[in-house]
Protein backbone atom coordinates (compact mmCIF):
# COMPACT_ATOMS: atom_id res chain seq x y z
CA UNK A 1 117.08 130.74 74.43
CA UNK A 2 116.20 131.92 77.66
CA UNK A 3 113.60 129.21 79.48
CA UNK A 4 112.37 128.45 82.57
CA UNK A 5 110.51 130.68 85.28
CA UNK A 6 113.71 133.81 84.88
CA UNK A 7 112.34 137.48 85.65
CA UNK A 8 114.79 140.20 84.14
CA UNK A 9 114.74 142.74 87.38
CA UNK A 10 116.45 145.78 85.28
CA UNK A 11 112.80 146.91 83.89
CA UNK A 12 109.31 147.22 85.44
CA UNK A 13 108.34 148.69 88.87
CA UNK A 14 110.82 148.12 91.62
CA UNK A 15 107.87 147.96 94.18
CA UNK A 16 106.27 145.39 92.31
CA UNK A 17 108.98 143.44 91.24
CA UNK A 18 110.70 143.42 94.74
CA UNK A 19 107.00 141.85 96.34
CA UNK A 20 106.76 139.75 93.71
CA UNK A 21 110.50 137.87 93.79
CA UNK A 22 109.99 138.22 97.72
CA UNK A 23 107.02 136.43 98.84
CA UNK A 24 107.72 133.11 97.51
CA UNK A 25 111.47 133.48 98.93
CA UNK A 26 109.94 134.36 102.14
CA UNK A 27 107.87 130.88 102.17
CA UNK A 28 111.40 129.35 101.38
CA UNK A 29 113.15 130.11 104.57
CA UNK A 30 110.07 129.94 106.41
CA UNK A 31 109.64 126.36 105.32
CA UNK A 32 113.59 125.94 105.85
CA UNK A 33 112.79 126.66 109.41
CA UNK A 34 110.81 123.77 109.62
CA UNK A 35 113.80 121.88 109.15
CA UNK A 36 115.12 122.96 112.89
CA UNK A 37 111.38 124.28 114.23
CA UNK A 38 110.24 120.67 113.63
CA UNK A 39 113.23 119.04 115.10
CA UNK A 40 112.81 121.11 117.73
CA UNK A 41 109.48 120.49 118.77
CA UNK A 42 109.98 116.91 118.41
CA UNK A 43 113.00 116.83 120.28
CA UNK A 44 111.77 119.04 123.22
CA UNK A 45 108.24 117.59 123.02
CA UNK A 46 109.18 113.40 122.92
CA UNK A 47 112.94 113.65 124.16
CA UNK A 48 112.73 116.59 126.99
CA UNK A 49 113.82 119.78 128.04
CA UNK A 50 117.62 117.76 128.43
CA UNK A 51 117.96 116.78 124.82
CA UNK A 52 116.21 120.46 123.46
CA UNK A 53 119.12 122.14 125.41
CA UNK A 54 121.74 119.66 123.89
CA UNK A 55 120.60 120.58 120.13
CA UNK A 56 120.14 124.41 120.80
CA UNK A 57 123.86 124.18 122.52
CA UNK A 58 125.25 123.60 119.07
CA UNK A 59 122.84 126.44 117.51
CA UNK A 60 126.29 128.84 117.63
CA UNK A 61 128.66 126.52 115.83
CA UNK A 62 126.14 125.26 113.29
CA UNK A 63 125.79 128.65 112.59
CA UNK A 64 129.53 128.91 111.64
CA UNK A 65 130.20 125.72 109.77
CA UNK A 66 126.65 125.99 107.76
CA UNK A 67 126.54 129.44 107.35
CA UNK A 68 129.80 129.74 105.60
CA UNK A 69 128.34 127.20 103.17
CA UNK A 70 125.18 129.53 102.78
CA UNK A 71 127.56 132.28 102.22
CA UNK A 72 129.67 131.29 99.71
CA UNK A 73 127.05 129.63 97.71
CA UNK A 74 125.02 132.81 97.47
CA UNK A 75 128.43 134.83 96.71
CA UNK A 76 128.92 132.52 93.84
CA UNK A 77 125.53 133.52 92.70
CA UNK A 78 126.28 136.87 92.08
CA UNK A 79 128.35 136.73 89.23
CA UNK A 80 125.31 134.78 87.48
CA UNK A 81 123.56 137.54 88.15
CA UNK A 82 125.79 140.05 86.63
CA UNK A 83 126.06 137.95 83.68
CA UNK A 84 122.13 137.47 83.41
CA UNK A 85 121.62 140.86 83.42
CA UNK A 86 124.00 141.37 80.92
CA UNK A 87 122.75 138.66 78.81
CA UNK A 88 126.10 136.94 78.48
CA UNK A 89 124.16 133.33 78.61
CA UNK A 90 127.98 131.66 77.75
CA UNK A 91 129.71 133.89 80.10
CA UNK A 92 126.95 132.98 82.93
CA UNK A 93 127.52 129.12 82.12
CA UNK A 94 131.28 129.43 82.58
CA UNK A 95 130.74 131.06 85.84
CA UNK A 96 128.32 127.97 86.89
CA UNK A 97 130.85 125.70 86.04
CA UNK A 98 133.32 126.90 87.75
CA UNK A 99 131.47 127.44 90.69
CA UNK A 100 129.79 123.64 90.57
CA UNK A 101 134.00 122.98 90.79
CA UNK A 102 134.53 124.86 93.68
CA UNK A 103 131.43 123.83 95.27
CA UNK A 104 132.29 120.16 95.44
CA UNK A 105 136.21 121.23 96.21
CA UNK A 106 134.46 123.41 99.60
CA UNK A 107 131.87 121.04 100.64
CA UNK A 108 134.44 117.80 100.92
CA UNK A 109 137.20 119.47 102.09
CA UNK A 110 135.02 121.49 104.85
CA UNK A 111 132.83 117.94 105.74
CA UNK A 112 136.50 116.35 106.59
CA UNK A 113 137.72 119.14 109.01
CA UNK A 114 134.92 119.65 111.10
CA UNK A 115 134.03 116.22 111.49
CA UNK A 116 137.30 115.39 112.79
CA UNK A 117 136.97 118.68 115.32
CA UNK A 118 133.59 118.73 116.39
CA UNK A 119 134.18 116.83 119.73
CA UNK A 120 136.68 119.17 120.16
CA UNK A 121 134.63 122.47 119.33
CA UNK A 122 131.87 121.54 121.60
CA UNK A 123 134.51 121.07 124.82
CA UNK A 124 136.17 124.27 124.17
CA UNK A 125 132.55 126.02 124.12
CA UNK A 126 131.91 124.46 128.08
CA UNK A 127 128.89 122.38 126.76
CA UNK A 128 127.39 121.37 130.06
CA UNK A 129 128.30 117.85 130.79
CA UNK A 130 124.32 116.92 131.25
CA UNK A 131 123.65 117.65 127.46
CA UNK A 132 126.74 116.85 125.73
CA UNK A 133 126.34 113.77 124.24
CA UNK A 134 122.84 115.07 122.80
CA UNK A 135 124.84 118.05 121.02
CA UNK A 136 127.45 115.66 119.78
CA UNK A 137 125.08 113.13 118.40
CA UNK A 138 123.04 115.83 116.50
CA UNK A 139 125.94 118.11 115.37
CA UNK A 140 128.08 115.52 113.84
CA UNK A 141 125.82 114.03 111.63
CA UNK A 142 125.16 117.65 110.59
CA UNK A 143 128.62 118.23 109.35
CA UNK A 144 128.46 114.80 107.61
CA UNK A 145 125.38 116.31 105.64
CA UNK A 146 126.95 119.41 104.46
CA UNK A 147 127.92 118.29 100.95
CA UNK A 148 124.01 118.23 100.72
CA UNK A 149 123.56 121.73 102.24
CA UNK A 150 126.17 122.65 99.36
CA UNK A 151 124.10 121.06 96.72
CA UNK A 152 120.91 122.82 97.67
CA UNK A 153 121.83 126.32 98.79
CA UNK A 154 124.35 126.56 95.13
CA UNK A 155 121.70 125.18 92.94
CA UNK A 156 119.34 127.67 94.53
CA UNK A 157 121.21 130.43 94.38
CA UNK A 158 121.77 130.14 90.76
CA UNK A 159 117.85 129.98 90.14
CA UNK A 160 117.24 132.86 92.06
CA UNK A 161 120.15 134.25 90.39
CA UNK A 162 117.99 134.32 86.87
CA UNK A 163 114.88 135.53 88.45
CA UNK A 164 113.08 132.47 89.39
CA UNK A 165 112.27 132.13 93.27
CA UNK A 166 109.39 129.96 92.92
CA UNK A 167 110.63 126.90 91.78
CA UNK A 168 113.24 126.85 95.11
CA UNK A 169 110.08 127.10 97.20
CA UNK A 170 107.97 123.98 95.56
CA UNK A 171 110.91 121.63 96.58
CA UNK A 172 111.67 122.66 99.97
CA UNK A 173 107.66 122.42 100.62
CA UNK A 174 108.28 118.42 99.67
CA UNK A 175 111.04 118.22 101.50
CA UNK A 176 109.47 120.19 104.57
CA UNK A 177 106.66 117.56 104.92
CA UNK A 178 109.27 114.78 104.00
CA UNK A 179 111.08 115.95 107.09
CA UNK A 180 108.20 115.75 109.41
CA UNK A 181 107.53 112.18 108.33
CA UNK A 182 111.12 111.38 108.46
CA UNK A 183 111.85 112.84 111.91
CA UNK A 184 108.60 111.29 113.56
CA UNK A 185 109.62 107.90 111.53
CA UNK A 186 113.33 108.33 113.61
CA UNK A 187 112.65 109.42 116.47
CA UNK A 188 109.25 107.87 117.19
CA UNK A 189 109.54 104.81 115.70
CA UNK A 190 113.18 103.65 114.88
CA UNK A 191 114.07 105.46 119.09
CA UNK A 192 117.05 106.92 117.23
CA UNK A 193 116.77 110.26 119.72
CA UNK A 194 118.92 113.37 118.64
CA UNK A 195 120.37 111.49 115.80
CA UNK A 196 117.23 110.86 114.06
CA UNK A 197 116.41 114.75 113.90
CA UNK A 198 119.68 115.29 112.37
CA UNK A 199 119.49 112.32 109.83
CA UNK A 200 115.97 113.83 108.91
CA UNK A 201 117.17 117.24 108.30
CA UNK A 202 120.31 116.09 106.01
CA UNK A 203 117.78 113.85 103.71
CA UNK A 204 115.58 116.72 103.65
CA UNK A 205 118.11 118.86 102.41
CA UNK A 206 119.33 116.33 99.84
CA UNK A 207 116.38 115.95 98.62
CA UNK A 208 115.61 119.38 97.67
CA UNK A 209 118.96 119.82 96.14
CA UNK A 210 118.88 116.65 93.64
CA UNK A 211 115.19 118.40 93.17
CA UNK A 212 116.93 121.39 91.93
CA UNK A 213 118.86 119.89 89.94
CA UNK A 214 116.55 117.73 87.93
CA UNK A 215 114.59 120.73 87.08
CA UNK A 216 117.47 122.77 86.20
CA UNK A 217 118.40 119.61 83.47
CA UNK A 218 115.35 119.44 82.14
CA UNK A 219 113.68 123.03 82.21
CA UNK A 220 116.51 125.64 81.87
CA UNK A 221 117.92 124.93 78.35
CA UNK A 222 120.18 128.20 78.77
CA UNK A 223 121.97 126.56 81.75
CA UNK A 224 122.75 123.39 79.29
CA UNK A 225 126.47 123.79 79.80
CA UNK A 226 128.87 122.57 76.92
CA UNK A 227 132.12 120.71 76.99
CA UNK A 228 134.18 123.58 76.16
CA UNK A 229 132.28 125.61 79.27
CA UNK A 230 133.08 122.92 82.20
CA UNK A 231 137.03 123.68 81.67
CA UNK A 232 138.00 125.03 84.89
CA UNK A 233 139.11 128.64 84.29
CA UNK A 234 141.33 130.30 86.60
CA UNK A 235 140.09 133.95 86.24
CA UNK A 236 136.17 132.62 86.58
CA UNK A 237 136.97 130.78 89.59
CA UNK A 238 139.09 133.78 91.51
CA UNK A 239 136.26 135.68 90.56
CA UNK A 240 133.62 133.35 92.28
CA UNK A 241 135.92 133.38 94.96
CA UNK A 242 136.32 136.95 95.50
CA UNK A 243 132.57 136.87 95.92
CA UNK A 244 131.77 133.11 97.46
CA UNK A 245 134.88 133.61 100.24
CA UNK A 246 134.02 137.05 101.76
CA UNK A 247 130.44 136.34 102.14
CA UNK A 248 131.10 132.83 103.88
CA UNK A 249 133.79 134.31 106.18
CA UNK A 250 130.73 137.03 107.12
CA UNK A 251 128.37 134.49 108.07
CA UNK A 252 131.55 132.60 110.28
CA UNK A 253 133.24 135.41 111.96
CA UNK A 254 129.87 136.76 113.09
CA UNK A 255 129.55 133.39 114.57
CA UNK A 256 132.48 133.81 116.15
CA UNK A 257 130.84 135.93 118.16
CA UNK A 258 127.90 133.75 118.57
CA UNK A 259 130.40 131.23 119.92
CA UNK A 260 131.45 133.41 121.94
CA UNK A 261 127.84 134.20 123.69
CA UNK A 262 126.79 130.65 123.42
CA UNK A 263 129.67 129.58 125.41
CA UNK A 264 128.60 132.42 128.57
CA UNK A 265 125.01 131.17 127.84
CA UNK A 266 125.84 127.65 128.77
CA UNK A 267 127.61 128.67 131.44
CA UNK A 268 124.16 129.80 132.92
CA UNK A 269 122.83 126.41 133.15
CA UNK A 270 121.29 123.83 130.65
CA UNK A 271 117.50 125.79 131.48
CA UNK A 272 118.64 129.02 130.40
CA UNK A 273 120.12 127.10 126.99
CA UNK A 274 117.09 125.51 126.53
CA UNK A 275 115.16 129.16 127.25
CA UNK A 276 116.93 130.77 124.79
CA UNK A 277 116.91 128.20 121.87
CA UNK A 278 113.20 127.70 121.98
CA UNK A 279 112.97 131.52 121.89
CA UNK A 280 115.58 131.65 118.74
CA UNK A 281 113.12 128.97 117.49
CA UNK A 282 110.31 131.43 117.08
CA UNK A 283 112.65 134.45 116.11
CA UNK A 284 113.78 132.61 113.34
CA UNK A 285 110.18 132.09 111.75
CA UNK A 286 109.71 136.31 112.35
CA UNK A 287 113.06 137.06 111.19
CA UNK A 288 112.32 134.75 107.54
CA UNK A 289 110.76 138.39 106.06
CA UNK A 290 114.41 140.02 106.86
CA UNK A 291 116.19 137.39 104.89
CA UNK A 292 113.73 137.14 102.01
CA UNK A 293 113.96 140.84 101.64
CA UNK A 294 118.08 140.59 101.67
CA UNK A 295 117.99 137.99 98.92
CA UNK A 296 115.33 139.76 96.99
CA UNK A 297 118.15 142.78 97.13
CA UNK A 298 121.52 140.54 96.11
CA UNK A 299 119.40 139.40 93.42
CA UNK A 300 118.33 143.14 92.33
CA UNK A 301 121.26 144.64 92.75
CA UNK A 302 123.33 142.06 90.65
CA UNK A 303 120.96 141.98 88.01
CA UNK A 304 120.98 145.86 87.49
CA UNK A 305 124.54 146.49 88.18
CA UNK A 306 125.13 144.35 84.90
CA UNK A 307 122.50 146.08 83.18
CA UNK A 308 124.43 149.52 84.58
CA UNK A 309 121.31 150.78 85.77
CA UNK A 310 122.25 151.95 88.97
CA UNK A 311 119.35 154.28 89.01
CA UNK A 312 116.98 151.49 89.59
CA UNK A 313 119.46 150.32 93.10
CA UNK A 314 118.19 153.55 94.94
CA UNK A 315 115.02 153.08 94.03
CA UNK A 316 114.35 149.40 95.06
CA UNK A 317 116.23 150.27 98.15
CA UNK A 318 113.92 152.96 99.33
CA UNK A 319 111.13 150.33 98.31
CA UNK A 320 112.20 147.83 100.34
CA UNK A 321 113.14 149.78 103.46
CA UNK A 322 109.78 150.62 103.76
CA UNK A 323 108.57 147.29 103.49
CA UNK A 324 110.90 146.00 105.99
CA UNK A 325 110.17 148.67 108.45
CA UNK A 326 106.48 148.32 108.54
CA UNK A 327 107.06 144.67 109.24
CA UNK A 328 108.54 145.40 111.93
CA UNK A 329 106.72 147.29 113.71
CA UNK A 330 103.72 144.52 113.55
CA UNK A 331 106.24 141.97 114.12
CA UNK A 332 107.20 143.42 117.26
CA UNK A 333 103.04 144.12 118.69
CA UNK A 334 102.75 140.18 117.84
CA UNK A 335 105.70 138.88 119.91
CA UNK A 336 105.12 141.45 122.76
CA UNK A 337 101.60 139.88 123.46
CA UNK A 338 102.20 136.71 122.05
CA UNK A 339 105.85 135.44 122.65
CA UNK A 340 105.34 133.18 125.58
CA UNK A 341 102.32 131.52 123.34
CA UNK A 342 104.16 130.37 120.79
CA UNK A 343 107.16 129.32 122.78
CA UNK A 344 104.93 126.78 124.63
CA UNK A 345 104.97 124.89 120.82
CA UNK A 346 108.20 123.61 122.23
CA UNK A 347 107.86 122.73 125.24
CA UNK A 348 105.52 121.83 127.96
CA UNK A 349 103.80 124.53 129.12
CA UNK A 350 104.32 123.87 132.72
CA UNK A 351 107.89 125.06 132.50
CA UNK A 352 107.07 128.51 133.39
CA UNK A 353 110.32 130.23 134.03
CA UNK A 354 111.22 128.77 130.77
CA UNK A 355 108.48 130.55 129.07
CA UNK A 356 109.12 133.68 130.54
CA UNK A 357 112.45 133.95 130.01
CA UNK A 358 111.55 133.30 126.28
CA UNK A 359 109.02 136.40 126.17
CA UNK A 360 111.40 138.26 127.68
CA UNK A 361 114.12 137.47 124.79
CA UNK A 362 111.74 137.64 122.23
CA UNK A 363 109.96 141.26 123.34
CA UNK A 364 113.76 142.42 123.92
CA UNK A 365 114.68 141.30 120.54
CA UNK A 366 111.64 142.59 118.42
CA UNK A 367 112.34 146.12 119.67
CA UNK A 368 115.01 146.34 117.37
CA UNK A 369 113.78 145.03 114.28
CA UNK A 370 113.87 147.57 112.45
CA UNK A 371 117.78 147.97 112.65
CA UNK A 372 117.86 143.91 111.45
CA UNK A 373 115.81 144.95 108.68
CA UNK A 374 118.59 147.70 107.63
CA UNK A 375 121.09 144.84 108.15
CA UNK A 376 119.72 142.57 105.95
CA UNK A 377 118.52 144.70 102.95
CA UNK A 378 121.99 146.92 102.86
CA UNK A 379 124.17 144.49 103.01
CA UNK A 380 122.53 142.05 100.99
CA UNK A 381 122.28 144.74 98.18
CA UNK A 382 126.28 145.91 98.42
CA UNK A 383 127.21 142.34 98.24
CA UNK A 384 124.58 141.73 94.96
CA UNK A 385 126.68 145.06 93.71
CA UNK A 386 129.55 143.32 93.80
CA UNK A 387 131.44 144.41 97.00
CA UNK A 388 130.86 141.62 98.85
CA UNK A 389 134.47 142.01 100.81
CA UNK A 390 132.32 144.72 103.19
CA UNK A 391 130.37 141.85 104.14
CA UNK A 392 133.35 140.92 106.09
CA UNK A 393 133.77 144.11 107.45
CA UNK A 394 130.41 143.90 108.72
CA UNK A 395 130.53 140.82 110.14
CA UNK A 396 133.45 142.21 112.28
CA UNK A 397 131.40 144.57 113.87
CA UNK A 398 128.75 142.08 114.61
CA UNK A 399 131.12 139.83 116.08
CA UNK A 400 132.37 142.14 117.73
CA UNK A 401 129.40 143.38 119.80
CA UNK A 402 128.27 139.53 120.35
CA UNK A 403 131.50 138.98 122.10
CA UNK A 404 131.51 141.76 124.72
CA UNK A 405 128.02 140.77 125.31
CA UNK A 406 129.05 137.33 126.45
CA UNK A 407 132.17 138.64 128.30
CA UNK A 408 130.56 141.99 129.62
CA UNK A 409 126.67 141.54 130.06
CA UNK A 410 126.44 137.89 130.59
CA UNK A 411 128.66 137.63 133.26
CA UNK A 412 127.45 141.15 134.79
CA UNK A 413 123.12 140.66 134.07
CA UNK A 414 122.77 137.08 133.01
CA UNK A 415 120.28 135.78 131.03
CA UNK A 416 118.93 139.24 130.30
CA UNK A 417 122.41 140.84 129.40
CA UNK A 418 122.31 137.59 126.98
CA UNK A 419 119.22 138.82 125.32
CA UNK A 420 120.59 142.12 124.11
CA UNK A 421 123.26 140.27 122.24
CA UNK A 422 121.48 140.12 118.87
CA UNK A 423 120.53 144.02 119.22
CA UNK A 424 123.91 145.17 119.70
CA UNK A 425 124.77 143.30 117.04
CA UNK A 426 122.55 144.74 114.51
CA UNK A 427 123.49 148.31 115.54
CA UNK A 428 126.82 147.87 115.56
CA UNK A 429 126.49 146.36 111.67
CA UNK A 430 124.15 149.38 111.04
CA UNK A 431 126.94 151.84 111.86
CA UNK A 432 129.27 150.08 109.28
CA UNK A 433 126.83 149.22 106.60
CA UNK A 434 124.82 152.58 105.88
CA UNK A 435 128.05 154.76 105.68
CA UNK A 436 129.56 151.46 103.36
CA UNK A 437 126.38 151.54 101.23
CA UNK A 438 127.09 156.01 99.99
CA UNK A 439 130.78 154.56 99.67
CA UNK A 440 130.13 151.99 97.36
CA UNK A 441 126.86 154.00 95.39
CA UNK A 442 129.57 156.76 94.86
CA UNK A 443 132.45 154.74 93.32
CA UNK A 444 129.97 152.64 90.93
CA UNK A 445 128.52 156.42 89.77
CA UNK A 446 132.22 157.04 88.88
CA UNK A 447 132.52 153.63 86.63
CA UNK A 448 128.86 153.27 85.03
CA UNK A 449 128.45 157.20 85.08
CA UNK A 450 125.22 157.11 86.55
């Protein structure tokens, strides 16, 4: 019995269905933004411009350690997706087994390492002595947390998986107020500074995972998983791995790069670090649509590459590149005329070549939206076909063009060779991804014959 909110993506209208799983995923990571945006504002607001810099100084390397999390856990979702689409319910509950396994194997051995380097990581990237022991405070207890951001981001993953990218949303709106109450509670009231705004974001995040998974007991009867189905199966778990691993090593070696950039950037002084992460700050909200569209695709694609539809993949595509570049093009007339605005949310508006250097990253940044968009709908989509080793691939490339900006431009322009990091980036991913995308369309023709 199939229960629960599920939505079978192989029939219907890919327009409709496309809108319809995207728009609640986009309130998702918009409210996951308020886990950083509201720490943020806090921070920079009660704790100054000193302590904002010291959190957006570990921006790079959070990236790394938590995005490989991300990564993995939405690569294990894609094999739940090609069973759902199938409608191999057993098969599918195997596959979460296995992957609830190698979750818990990741997420402890992962929390051990980087705790024990982080001091270490944060010297090697030239973290300006003012800030330091703000970034240290905050990113340590984030590494502590990340068996949490592994609960939440695999149970997720497996609801979207089937369909369902409402129920996701519900709990991280909880946990999104919870986390303003929590963070004002630590760092107003309790004085815990930096380490209150990470303490609030980790219970956030556990919250909305053990939220997920209560529902999940009691709602989704087909993901009621036997005895017989928790036996750890080899050929499941290289499977989940061949999927989970590439996908996490995307999200970390384009953060190598990011390392890379972050460690020129701090170089510049701890007001251009705090310019650009109050500026990332408000990119982040505008770039939610980009990531809710890329889900939306892994999601797609997996569901009707089971189903061995593969008509239905060019069709959804050509759907949602439209969608993502009209975005765009508003996105970018709204930050042009309105970037320094919304910077001034996080901090006081009286640092004025703060706030210009923000609407100068932001307009810069904007202009090439529309190449993001292609990012994050292609490659989503080849890794929900199942070729999620090009994600790696592509995640060279971006890595790639972050680095030379941070040993080229940085050194050469400054803050405004820093802002064309994230551009060259995208178009360097572009060239790999589109040509990756007629590659991988071609060879599935040849196995599902159409």
């Amino acid at each position: 019995m199939v229960s629960g909110s599920t939505k079978d993506m192989t029939v219907g209208s890919p327009m409709k269905l496309i809108l319809g799983f995207s728009i609640p995923l986009l309130f998702g990571f918009l409210f996951q933004q308020f886990y950083s945006v509201v720490d943020t504002i806090i921070v920079g607001q009660f704790l100054g411009v000193k302590a904002l810099a010291g959190v957006g100084a570990t921006g790079s390397v959070n990236f790394m350690i938590v995005g490989f999390c991300i990564g993995v856990c939405n690569g294990f979702a894609i094999p739940v997706a090609h069973r759902f689409g199938a409608k191999d319910y057993s098969g599918m509950r195997q596959i979460v087994a296995n992957g609830a396994w190698l979750t818990a194997f990741f997420s402890l051995a992962m929390t051990a390492v980087v705790t024990l380097l982080c001091r270490n990581i944060l010297i090697l990237m030239k973290t300006p002595e003012d800030i330091f022991a703000y970034s240290y405070s905050y990113i340590l207890i984030i590494f502590i947390g990340l068996p949490a951001t592994f609960l939440y981001n695999m149970l997720s993953g497996i609801i979207r998986s089937m369909g369902d990218s409402k129920t996701p949303l519900v709990f991280l709106i909880i946990s999104s107020l919870l986390n303003i109450g929590l963070d004002l509670l630590c760092i107003r009231v309790l004085q815990m500074g930096v380490k209150g705004a990470a303490v609030a974001t980790v219970a956030s995040q556990l919250i909305s995972g053990l939220l997920c998974l209560l529902y999940m007991i009691k709602k989704f009867e087909i993901l009621h998983i036997t005895k017989e189905e928790w036996a750890m199966n080899p050929d499941h778990m290289k499977q989940l791995c061949s999927m989970g691993v590439p996908m996490g090593l995307q999200y970390s070696i384009t953060a190598i790069g990011s390392v890379i950039l972050q460690t020129a950037v701090n170089s510049l002084g701890s007001l251009v670090v705090a310019s650009v992460t109050a500026a990332s700050k408000v990119s982040m909200f505008f770039c939610c649509p980009f990531e809710a569209m890329g889900s939306t695709m892994a999601t797609y694609g997996g569901q009707n590459v089971g189903a061995k539809k593969l008509a239905r993949v060019g069709e959804g595509l050509k759907a949602c590149l439209f969608l993502g570049v009209l975005y765009s093009l508003l996105a970018f007339v709204v930050l042009y005329f309105f970037g320094a605005d919304l910077t001034a949310l996080f901090v006081d508006s009286a640092e004025s070549e703060m706030l210009a250097n923000a609407r100068q990253f932001l307009t810069i940044n904007s202009a090439f939206y529309v190449p993001l968009a292609l990012v994050n709908i292609i490659r989503f989509l080849i890794q929900g076909m199942g070729f999620s080793t090009f994600a790696i691939l592509a995640g060279v490339f971006e890595m790639v063009a972050r680095a030379l900006t941070g040993l080229v431009l940085v050194p050469h322009f400054g803050f405004t060779g820093a802002c064309f990091a994230s551009p060259l980036a995208w178009v360097f991913a572009d060239a790999f991804l589109i040509p990756a995308y007629l590659h991988v369309r071609k060879k599935l023709e040849g196995i599902l014959g159409n």
